[in-house]
PDB file of N, CA and C in Angstrom:
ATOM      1  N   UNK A   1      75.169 120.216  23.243  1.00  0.00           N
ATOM      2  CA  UNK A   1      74.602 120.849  22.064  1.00  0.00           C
ATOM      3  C   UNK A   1      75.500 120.529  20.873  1.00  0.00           C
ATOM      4  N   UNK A   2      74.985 120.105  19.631  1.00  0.00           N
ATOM      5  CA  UNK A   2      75.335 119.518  18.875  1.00  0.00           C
ATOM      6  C   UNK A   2      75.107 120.466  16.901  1.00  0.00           C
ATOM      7  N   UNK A   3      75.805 120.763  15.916  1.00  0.00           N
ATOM      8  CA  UNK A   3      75.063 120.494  15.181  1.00  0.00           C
ATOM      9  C   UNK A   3      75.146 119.476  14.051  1.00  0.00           C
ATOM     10  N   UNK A   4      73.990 119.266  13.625  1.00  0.00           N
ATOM     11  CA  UNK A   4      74.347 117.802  12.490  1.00  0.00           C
ATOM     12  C   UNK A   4      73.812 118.502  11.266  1.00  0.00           C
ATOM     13  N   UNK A   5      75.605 117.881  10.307  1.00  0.00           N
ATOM     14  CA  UNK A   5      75.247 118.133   8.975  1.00  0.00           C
ATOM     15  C   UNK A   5      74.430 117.060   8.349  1.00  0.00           C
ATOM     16  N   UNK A   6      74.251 117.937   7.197  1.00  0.00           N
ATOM     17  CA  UNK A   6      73.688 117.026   5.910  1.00  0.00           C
ATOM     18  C   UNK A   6      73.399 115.700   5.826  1.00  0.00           C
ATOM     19  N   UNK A   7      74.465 115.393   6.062  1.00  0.00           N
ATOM     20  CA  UNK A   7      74.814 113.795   5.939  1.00  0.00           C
ATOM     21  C   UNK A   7      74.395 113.211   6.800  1.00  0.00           C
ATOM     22  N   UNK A   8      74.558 113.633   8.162  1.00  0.00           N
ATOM     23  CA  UNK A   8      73.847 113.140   9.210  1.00  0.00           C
ATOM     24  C   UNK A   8      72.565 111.460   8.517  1.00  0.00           C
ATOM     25  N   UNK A   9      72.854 110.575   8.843  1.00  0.00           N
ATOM     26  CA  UNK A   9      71.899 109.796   8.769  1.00  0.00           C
ATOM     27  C   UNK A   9      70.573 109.730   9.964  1.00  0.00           C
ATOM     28  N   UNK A  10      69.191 109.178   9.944  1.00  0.00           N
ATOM     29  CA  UNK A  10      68.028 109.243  10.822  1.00  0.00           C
ATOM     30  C   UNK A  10      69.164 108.209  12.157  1.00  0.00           C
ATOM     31  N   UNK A  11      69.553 107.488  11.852  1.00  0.00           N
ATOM     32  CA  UNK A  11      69.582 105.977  12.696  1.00  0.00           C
ATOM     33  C   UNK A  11      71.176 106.866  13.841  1.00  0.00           C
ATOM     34  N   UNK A  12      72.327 107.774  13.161  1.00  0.00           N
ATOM     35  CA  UNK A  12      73.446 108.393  14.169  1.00  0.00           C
ATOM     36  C   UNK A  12      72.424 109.353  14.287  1.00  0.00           C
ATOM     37  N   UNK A  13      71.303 110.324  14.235  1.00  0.00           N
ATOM     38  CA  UNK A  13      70.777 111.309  15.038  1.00  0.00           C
ATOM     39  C   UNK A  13      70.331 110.720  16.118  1.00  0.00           C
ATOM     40  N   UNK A  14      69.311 109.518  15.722  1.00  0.00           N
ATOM     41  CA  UNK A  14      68.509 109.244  16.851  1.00  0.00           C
ATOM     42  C   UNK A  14      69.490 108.846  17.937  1.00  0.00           C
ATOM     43  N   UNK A  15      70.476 107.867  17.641  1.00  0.00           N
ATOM     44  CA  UNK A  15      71.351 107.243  18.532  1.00  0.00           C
ATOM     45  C   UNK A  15      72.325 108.324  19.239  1.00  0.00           C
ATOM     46  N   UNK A  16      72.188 109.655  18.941  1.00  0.00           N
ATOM     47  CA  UNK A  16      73.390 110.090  19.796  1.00  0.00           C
ATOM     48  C   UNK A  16      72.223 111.548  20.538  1.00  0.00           C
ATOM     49  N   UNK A  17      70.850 111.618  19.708  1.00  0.00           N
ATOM     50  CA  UNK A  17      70.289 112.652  19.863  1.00  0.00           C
ATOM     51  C   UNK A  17      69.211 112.239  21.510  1.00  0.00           C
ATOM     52  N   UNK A  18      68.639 110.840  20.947  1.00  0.00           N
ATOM     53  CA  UNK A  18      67.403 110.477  21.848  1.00  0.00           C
ATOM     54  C   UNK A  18      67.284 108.808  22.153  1.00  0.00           C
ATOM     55  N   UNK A  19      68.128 108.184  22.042  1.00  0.00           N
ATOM     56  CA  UNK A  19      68.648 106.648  22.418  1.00  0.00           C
ATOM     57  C   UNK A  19      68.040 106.719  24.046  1.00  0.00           C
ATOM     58  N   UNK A  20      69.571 107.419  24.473  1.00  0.00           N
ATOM     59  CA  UNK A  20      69.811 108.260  25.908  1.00  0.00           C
ATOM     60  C   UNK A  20      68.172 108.237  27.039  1.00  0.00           C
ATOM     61  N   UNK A  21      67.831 109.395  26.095  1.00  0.00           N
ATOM     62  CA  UNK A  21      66.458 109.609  26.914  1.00  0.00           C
ATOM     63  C   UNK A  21      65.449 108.285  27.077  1.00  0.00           C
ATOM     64  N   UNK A  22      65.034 107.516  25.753  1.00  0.00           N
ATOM     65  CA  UNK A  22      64.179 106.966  25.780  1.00  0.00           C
ATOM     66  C   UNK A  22      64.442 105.897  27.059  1.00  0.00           C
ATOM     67  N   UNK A  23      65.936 105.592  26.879  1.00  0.00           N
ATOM     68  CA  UNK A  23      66.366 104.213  28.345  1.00  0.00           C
ATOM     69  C   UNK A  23      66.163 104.833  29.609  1.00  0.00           C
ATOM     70  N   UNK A  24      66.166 106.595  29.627  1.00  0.00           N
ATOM     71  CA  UNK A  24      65.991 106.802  30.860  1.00  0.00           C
ATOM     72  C   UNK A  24      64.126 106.697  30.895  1.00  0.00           C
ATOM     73  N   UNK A  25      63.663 107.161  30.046  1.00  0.00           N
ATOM     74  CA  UNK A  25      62.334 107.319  30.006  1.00  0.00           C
ATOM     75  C   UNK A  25      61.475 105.711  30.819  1.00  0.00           C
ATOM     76  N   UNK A  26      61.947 105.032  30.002  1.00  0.00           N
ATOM     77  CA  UNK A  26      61.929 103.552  30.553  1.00  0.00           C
ATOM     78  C   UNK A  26      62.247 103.290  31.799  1.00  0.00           C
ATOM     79  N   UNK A  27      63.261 103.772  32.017  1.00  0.00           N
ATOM     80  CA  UNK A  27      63.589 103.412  34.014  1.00  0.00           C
ATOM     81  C   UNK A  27      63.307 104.738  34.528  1.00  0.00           C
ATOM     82  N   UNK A  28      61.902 105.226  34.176  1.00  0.00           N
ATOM     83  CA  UNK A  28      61.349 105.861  34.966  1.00  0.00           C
ATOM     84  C   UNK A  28      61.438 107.579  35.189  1.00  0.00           C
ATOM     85  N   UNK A  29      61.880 107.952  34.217  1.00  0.00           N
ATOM     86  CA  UNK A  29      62.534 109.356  33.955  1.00  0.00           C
ATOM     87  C   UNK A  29      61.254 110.050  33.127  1.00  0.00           C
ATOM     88  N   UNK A  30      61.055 111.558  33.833  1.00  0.00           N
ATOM     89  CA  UNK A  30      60.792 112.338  32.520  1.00  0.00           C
ATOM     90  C   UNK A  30      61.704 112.756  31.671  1.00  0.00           C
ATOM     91  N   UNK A  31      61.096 112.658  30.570  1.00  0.00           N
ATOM     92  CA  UNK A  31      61.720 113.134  29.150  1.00  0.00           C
ATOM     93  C   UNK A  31      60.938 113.994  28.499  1.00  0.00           C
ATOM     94  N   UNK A  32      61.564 114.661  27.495  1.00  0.00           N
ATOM     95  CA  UNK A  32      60.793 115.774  26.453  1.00  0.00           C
ATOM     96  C   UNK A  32      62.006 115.707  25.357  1.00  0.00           C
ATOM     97  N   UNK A  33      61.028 115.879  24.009  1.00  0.00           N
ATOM     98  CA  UNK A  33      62.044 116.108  22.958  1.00  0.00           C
ATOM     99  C   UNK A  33      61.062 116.795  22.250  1.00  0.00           C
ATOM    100  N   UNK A  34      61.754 118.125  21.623  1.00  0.00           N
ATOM    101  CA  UNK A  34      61.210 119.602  21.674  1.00  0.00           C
ATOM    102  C   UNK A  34      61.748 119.908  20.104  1.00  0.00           C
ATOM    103  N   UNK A  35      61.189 120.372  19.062  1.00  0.00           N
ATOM    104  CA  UNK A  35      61.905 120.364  17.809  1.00  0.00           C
ATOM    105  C   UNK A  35      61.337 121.862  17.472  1.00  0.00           C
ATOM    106  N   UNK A  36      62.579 122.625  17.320  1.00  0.00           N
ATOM    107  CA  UNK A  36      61.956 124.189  16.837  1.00  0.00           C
ATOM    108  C   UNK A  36      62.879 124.917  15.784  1.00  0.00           C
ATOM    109  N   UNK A  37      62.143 125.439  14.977  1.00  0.00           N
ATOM    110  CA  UNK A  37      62.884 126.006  13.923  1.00  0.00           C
ATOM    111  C   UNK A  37      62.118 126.412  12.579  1.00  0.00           C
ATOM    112  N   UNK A  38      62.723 127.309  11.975  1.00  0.00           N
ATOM    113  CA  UNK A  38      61.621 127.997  10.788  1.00  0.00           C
ATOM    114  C   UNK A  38      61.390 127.140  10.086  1.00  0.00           C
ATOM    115  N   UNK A  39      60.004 127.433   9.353  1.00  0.00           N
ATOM    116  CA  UNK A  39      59.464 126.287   8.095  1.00  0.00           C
ATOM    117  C   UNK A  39      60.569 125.840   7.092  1.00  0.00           C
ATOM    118  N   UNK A  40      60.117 124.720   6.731  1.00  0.00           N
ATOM    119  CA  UNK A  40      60.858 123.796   6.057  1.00  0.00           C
ATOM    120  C   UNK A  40      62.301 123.390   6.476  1.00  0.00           C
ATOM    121  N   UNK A  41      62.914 122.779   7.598  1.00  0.00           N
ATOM    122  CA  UNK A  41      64.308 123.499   8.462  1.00  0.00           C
ATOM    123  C   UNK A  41      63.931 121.817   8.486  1.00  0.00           C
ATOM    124  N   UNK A  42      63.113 121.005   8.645  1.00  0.00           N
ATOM    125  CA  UNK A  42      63.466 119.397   8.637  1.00  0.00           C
ATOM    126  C   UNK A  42      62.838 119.043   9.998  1.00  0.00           C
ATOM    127  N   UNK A  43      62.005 119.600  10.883  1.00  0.00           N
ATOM    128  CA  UNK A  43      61.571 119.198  11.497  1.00  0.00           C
ATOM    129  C   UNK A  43      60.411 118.239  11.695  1.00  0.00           C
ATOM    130  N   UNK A  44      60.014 117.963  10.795  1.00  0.00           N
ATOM    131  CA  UNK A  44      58.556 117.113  10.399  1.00  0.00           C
ATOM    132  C   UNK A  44      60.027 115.785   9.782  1.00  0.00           C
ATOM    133  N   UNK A  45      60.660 115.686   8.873  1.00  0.00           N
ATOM    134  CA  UNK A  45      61.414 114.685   8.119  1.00  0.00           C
ATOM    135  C   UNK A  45      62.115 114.286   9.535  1.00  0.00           C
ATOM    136  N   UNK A  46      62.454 115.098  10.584  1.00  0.00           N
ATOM    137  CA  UNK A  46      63.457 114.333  11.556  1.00  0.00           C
ATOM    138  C   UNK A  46      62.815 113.443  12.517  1.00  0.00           C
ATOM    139  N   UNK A  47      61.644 114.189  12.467  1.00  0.00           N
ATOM    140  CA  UNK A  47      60.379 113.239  13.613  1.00  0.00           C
ATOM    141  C   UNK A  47      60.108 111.939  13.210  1.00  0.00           C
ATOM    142  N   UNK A  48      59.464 112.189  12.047  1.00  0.00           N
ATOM    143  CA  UNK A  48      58.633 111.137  10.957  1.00  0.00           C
ATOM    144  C   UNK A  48      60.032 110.029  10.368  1.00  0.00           C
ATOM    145  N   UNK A  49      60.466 110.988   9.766  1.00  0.00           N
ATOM    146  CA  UNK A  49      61.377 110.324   8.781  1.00  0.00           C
ATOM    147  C   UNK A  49      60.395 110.002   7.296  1.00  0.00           C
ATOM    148  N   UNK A  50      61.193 108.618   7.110  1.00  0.00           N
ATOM    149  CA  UNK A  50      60.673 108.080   5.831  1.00  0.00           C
ATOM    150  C   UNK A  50      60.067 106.577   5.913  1.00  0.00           C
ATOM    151  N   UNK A  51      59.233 106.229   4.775  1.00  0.00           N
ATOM    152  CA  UNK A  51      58.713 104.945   5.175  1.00  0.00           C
ATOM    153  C   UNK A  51      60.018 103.978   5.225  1.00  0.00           C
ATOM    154  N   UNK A  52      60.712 104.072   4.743  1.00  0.00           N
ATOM    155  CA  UNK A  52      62.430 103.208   4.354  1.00  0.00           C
ATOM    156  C   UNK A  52      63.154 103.494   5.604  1.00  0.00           C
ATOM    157  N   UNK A  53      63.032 104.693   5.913  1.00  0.00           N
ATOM    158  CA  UNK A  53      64.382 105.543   7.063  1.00  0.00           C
ATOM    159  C   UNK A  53      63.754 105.847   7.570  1.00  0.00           C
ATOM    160  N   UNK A  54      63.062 105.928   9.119  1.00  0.00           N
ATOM    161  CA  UNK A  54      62.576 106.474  10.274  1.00  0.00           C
ATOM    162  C   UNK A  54      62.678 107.415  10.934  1.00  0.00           C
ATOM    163  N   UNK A  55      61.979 108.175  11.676  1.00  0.00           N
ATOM    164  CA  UNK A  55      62.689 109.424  11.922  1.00  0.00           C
ATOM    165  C   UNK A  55      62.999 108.846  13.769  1.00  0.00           C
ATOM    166  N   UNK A  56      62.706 109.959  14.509  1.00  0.00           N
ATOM    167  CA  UNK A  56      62.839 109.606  15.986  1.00  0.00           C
ATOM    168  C   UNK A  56      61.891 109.177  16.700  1.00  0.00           C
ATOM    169  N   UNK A  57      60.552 109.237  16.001  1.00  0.00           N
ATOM    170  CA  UNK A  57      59.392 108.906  16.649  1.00  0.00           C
ATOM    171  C   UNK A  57      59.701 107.428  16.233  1.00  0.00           C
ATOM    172  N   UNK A  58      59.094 106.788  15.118  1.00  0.00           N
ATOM    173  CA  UNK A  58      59.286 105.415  15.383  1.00  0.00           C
ATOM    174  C   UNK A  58      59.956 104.785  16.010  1.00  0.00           C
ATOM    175  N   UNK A  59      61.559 105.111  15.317  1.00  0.00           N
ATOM    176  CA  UNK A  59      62.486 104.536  16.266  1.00  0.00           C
ATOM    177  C   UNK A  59      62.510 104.671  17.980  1.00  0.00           C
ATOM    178  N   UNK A  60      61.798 105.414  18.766  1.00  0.00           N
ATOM    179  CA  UNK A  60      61.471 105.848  19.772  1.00  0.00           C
ATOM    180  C   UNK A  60      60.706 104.447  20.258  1.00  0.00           C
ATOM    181  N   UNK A  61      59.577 104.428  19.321  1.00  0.00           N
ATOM    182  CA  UNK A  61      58.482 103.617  19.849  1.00  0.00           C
ATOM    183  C   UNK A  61      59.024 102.022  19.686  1.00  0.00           C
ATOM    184  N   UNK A  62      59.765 101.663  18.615  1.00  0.00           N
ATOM    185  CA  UNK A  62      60.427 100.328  18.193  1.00  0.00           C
ATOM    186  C   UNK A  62      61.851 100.378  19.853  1.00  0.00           C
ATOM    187  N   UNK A  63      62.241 101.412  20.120  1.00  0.00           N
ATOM    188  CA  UNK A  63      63.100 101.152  21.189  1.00  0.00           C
ATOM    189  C   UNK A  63      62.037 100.703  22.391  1.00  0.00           C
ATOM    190  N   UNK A  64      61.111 101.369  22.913  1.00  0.00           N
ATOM    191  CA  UNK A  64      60.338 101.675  23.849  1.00  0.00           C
ATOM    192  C   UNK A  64      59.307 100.134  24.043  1.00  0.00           C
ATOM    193  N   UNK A  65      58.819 100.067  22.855  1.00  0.00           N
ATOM    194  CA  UNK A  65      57.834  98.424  22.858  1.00  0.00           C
ATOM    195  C   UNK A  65      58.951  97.632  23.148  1.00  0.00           C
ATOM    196  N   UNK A  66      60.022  96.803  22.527  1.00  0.00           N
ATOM    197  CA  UNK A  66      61.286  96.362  22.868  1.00  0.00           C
ATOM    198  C   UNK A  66      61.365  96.311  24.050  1.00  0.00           C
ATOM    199  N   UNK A  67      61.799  97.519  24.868  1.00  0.00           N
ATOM    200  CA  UNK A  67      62.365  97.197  26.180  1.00  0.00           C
ATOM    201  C   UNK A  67      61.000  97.040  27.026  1.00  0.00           C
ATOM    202  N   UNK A  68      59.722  97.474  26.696  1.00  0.00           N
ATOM    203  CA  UNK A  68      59.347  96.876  28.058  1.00  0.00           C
ATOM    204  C   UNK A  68      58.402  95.347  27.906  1.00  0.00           C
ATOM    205  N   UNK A  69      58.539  95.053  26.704  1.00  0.00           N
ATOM    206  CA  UNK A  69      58.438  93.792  26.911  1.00  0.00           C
ATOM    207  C   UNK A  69      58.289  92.487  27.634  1.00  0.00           C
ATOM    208  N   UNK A  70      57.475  92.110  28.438  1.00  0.00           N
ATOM    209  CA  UNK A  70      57.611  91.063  29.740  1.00  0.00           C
ATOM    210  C   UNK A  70      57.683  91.606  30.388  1.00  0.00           C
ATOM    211  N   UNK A  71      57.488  93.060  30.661  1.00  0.00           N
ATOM    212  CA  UNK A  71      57.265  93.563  31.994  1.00  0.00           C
ATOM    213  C   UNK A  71      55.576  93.512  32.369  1.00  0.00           C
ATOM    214  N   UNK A  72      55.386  94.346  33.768  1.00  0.00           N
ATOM    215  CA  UNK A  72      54.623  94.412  33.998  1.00  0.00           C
ATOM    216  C   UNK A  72      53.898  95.247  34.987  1.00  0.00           C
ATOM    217  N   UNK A  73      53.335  95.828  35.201  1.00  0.00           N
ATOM    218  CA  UNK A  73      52.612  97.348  36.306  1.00  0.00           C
ATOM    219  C   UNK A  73      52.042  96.923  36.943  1.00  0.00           C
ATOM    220  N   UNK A  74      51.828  96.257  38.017  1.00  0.00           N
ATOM    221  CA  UNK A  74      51.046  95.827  38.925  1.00  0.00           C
ATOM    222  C   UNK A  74      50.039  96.586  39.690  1.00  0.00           C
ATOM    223  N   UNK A  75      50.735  98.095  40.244  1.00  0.00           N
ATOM    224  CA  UNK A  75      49.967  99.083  40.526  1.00  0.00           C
ATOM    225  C   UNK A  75      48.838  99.497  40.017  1.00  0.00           C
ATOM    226  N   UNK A  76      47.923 100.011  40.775  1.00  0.00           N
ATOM    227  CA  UNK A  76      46.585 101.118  40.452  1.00  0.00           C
ATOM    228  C   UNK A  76      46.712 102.297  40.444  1.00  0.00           C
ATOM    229  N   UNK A  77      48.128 102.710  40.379  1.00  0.00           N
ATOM    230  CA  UNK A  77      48.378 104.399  40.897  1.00  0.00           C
ATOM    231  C   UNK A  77      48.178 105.495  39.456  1.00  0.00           C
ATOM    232  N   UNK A  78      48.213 104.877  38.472  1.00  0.00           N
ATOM    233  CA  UNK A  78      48.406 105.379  37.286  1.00  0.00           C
ATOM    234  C   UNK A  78      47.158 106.760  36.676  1.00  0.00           C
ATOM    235  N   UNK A  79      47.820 107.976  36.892  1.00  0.00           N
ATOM    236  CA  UNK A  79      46.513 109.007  36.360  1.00  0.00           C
ATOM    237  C   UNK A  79      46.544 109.295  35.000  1.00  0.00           C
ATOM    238  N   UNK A  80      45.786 110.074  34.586  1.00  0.00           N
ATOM    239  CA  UNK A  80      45.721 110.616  32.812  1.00  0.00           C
ATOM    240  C   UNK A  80      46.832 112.006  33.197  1.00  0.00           C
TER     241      UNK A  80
END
């Protein structure tokens, strides 16, 4: 448990907040990332971010397309 000031940039949150998870997410891990706190507290700006600065979702998805790249699922096991 962590807290981050001000300064905190999007790119050291994501990397020390949800880097971690997403590589486990990838080799096969559940993950959850859970954001709670009273209105206006930065939870929408930490997700999203900015069109310039990203929040954790993109960067999530730019980590996530990246690594699985050239892979491939061969299986039929897959449910909704």
């Amino acid at each position: 448990s962590r807290v981050f000031g001000p300064e905190t940039t999007q790119k050291d949150f994501f990397d020390e907040t949800s880097l971690g998870l997403v590589r486990d997410f990838v080799d096969g891990q559940n993950c959850l990332v859970f954001t709670y706190g009273v209105t206006n507290s930065g939870k929408t700006y930490t997700i999203q971010g900015t069109a310039k600065d990203g929040g954790v979702l993109p960067r999530t998805l730019d980590v996530l397309f990246n690594s699985i790249q050239g892979r491939e699922y061969n299986r039929m096991d897959l449910k909704p």
